[in-house]
N, C-alpha and C. Protein backbone atom coordinates (compact mmCIF):
# COMPACT_ATOMS: atom_id res chain seq x y z
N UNK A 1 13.32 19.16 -11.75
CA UNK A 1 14.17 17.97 -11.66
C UNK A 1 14.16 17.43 -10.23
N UNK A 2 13.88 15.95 -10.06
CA UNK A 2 13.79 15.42 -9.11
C UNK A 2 15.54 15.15 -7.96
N UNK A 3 15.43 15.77 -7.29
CA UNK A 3 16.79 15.08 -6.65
C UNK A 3 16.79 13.76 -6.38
N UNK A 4 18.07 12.79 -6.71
CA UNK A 4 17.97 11.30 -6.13
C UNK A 4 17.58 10.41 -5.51
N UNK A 5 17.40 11.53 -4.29
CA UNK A 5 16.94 11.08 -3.22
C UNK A 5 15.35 11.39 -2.78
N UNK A 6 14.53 11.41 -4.04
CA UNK A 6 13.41 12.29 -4.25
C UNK A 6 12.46 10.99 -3.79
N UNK A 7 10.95 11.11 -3.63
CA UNK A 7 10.41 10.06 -3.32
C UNK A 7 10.61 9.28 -4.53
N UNK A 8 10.47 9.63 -5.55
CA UNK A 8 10.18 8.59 -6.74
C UNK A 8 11.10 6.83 -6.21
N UNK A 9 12.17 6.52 -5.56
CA UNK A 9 12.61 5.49 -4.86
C UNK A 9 11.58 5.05 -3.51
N UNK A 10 10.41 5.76 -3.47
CA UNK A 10 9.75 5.07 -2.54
C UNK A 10 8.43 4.17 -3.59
N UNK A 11 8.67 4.13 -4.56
CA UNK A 11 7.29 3.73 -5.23
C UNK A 11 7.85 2.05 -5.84
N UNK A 12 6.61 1.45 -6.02
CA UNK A 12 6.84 0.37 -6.48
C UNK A 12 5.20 -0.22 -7.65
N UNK A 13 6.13 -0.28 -8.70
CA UNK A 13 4.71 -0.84 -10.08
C UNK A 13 3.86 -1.82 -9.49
N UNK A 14 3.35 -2.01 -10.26
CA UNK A 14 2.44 -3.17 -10.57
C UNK A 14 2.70 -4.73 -10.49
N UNK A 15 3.49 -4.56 -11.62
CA UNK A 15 4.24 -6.13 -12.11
C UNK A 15 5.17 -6.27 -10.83
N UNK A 16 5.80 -5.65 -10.19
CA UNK A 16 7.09 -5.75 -9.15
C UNK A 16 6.43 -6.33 -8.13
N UNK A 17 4.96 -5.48 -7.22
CA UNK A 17 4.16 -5.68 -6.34
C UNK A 17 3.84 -7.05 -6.49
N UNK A 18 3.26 -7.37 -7.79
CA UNK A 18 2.27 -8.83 -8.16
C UNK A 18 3.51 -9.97 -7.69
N UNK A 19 4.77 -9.91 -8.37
CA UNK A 19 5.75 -10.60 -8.49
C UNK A 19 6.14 -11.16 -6.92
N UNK A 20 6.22 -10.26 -5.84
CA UNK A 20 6.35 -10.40 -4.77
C UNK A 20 5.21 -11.04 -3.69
N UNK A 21 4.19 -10.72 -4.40
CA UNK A 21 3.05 -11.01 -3.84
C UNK A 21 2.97 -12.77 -4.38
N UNK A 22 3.30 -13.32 -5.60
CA UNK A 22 3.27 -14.29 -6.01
C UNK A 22 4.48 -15.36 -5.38
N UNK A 23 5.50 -14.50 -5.28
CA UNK A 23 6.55 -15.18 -4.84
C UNK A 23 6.62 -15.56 -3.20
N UNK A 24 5.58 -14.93 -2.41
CA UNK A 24 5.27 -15.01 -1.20
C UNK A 24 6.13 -14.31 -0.19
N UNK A 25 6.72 -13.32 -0.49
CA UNK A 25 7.93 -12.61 -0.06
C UNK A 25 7.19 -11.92 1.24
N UNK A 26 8.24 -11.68 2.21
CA UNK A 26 7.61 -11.53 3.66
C UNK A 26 7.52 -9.99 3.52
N UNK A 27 6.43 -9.28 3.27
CA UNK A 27 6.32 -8.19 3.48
C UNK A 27 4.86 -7.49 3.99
N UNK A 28 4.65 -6.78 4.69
CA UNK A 28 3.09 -6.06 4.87
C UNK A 28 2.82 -5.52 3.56
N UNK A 29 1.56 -5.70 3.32
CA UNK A 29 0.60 -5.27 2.26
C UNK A 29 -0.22 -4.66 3.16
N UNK A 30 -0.54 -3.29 3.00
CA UNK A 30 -1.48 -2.32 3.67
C UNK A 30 -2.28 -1.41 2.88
N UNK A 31 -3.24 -1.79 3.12
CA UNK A 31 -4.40 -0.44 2.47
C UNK A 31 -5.13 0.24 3.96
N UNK A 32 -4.76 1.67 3.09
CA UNK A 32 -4.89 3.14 3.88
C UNK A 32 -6.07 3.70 3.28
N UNK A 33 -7.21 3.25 3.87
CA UNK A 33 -8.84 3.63 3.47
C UNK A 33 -9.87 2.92 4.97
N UNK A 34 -10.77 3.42 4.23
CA UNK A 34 -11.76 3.02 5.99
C UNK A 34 -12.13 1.67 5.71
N UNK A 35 -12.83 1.41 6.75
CA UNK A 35 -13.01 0.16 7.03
C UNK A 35 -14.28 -0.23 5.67
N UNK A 36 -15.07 0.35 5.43
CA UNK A 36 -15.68 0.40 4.14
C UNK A 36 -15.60 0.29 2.63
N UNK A 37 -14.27 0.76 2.94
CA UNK A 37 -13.98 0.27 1.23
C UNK A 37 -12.85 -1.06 1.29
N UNK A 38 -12.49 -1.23 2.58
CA UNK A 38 -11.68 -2.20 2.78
C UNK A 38 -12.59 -3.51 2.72
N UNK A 39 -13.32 -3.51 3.32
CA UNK A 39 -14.73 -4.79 3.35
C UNK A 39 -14.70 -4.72 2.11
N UNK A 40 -15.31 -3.53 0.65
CA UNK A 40 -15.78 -3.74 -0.32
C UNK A 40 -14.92 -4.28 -1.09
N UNK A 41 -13.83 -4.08 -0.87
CA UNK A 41 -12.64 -4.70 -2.23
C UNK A 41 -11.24 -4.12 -1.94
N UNK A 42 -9.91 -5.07 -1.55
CA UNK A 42 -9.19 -5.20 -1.77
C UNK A 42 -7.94 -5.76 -2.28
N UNK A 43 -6.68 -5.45 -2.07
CA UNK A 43 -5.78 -6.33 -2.98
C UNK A 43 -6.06 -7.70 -1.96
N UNK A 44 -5.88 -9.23 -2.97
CA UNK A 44 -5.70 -10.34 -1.92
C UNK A 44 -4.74 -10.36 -1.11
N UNK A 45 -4.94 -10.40 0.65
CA UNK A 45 -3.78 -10.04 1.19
C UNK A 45 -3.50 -9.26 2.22
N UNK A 46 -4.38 -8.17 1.80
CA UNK A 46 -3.96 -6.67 2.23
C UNK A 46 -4.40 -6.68 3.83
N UNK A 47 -3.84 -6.45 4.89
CA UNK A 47 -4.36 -5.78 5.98
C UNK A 47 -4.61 -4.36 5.85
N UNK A 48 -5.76 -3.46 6.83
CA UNK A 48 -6.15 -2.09 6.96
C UNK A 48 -5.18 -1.70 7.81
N UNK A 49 -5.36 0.02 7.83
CA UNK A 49 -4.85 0.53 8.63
C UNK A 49 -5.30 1.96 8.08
N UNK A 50 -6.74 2.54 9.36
CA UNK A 50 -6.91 3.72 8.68
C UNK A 50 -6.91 5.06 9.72
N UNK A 51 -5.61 4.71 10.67
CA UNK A 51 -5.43 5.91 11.25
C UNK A 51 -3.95 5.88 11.86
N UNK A 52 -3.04 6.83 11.72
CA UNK A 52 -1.92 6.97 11.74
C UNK A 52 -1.40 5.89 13.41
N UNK A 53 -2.22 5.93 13.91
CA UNK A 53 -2.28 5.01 15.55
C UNK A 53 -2.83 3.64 15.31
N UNK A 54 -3.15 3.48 14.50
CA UNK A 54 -3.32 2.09 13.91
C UNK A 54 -2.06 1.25 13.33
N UNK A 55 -1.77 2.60 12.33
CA UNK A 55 -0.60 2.34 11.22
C UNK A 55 0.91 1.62 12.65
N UNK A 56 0.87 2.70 13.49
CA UNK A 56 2.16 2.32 14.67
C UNK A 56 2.08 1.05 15.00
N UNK A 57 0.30 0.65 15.69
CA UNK A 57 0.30 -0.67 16.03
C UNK A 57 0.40 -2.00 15.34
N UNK A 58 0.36 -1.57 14.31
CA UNK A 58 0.12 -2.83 13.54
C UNK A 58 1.11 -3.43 12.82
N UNK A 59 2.09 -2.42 12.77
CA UNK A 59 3.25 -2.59 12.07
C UNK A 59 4.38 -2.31 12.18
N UNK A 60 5.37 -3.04 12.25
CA UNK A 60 7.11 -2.74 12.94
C UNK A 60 7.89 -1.90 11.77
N UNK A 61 8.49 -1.55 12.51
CA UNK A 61 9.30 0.04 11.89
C UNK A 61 10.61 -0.65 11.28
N UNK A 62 10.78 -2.18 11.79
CA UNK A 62 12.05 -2.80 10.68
C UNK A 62 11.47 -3.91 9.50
N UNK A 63 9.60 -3.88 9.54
CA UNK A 63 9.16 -4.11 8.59
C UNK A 63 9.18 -4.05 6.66
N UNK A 64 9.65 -4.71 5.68
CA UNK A 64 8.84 -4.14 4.50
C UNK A 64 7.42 -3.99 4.52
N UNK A 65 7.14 -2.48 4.15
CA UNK A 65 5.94 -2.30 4.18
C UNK A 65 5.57 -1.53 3.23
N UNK A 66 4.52 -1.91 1.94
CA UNK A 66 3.77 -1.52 0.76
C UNK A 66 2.37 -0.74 1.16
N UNK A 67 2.29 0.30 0.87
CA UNK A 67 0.83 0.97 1.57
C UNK A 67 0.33 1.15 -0.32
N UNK A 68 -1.02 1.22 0.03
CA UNK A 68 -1.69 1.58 -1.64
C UNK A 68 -2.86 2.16 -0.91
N UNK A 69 -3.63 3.42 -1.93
CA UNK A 69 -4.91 3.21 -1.45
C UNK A 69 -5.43 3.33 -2.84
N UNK A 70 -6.74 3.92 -3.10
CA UNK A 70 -7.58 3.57 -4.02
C UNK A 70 -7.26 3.77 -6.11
N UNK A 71 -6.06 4.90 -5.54
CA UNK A 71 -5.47 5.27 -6.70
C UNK A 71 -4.56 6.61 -6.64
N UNK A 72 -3.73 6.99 -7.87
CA UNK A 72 -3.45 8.12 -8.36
C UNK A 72 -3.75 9.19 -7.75
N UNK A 73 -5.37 9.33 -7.32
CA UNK A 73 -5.86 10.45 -7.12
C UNK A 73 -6.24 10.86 -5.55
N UNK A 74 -5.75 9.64 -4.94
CA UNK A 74 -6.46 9.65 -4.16
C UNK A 74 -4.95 9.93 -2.56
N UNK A 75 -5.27 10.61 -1.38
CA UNK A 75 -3.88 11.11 -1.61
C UNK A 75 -3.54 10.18 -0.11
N UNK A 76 -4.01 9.31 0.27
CA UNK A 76 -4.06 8.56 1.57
C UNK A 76 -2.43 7.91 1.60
N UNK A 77 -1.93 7.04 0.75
CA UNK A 77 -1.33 6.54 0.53
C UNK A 77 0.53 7.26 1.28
N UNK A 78 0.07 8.08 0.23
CA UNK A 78 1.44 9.76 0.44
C UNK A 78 1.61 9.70 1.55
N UNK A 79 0.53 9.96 2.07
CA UNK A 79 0.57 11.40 3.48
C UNK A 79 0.59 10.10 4.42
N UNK A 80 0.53 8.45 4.48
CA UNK A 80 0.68 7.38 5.49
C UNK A 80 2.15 7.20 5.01
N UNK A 81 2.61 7.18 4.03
CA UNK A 81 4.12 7.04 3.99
C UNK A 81 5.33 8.33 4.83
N UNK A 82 4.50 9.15 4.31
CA UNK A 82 5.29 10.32 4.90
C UNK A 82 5.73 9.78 6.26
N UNK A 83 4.02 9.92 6.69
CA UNK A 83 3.94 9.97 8.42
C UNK A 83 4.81 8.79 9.03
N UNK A 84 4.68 7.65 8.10
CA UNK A 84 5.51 6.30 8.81
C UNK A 84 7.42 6.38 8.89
N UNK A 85 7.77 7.38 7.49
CA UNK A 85 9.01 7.06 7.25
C UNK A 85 9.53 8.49 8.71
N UNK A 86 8.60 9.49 8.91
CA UNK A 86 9.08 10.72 9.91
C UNK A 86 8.78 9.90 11.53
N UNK A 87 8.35 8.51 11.81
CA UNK A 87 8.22 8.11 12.67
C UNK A 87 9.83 6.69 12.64
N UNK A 88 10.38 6.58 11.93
CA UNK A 88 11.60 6.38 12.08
C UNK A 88 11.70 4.97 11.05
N UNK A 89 10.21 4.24 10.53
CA UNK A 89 9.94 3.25 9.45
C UNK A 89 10.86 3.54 8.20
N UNK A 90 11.78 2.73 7.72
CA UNK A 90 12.71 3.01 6.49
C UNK A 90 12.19 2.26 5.40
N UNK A 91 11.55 0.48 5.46
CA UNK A 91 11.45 -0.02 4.55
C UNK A 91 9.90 0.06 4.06
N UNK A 92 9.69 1.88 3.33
CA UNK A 92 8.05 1.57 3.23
C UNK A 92 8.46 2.45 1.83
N UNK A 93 7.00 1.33 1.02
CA UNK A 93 7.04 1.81 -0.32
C UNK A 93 5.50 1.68 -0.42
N UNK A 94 5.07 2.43 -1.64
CA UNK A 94 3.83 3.19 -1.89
C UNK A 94 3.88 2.34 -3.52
N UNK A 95 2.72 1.71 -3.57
CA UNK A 95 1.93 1.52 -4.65
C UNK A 95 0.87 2.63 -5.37
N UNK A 96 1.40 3.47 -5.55
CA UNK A 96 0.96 4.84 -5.85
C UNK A 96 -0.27 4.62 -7.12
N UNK A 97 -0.12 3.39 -8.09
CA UNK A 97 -1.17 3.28 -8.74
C UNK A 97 -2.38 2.75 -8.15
N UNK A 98 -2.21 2.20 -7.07
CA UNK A 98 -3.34 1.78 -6.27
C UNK A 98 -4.09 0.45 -6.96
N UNK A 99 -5.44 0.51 -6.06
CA UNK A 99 -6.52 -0.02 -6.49
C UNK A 99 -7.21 -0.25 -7.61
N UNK A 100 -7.38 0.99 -8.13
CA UNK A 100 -7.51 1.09 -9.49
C UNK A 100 -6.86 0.19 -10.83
N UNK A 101 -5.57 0.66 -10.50
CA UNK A 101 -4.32 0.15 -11.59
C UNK A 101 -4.94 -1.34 -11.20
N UNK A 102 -4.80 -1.91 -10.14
CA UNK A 102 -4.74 -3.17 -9.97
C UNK A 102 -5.62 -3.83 -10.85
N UNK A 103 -7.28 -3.55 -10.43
CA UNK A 103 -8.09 -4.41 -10.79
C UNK A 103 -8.42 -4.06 -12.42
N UNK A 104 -8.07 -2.70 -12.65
CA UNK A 104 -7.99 -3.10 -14.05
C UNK A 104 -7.30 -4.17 -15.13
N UNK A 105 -5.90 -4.62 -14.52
CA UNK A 105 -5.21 -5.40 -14.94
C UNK A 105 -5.68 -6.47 -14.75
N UNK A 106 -6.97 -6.81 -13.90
CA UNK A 106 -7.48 -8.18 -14.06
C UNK A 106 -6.76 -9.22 -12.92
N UNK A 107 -6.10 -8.12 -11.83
CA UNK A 107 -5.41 -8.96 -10.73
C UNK A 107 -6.16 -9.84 -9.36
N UNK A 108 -6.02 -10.43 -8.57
CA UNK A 108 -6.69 -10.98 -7.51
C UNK A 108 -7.27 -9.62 -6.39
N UNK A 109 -8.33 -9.55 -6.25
CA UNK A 109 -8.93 -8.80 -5.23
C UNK A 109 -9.63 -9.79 -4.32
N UNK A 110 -10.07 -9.14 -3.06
CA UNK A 110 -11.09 -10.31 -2.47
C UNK A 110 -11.83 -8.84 -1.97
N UNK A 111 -13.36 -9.01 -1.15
CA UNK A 111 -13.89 -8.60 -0.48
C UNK A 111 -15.08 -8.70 -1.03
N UNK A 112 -16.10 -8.01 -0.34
CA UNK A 112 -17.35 -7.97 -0.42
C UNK A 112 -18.18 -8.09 -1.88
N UNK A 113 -17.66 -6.80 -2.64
CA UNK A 113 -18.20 -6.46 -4.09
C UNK A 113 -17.23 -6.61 -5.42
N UNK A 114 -16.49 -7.56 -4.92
CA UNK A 114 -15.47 -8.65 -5.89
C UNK A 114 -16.58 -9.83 -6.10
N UNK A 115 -16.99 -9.64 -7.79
CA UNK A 115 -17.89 -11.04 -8.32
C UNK A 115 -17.09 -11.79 -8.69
């Protein structure tokens, strides 16, 4: 059993993400992957950030900030939330379905190997 205060309140769906993203709501969109898969395809939007000294510079700690990386499986995402919320960042939430979830749903990507 999850306590209340368990991460599961750091995550945010699909439809919620899109909704905000549509509505133009002021928040960082961040993908936590190298510069390589970031060129090849990401959410429309998204700035990088693929090292915890990146993550500091690029982004304010009284920010909303959405991190995703490639999926489910993939564990980048976690371990940049962790590190941001133990550096004193409160408003950060994890698209934990990632990349994946996304473009299956047929959502906006841009980059390189987006036809």
């Amino acid at each position: 059993m999850m306590s209340p205060k368990g991460h599961e309140t750091d995550l945010i769906g699909r439809e919620e993400l899109k909704e905000k993203l549509d509505r133009g709501d002021d928040f960082r969109l961040v993908m936590v992957l190298g510069e390589w898969e970031y060129r090849a395809k990401r959410i429309s939007g998204s700035l990088r950030v693929s090292t915890p000294q990146e993550g500091l510079q690029a982004l304010d700690s009284d920010e909303e900030i959405v991190l995703y990386d490639s999926g489910p499986s993939c564990p980048a995402s976690r371990m940049a939330c962790r590190f941001l919320k133990a550096q004193g960042y409160v408003r950060v939430r994890r698209y934990a379905a990632g990349l994946e979830d996304w473009e299956s749903a047929g959502y906006p990507l841009e980059g390189e190997s987006v036809g």
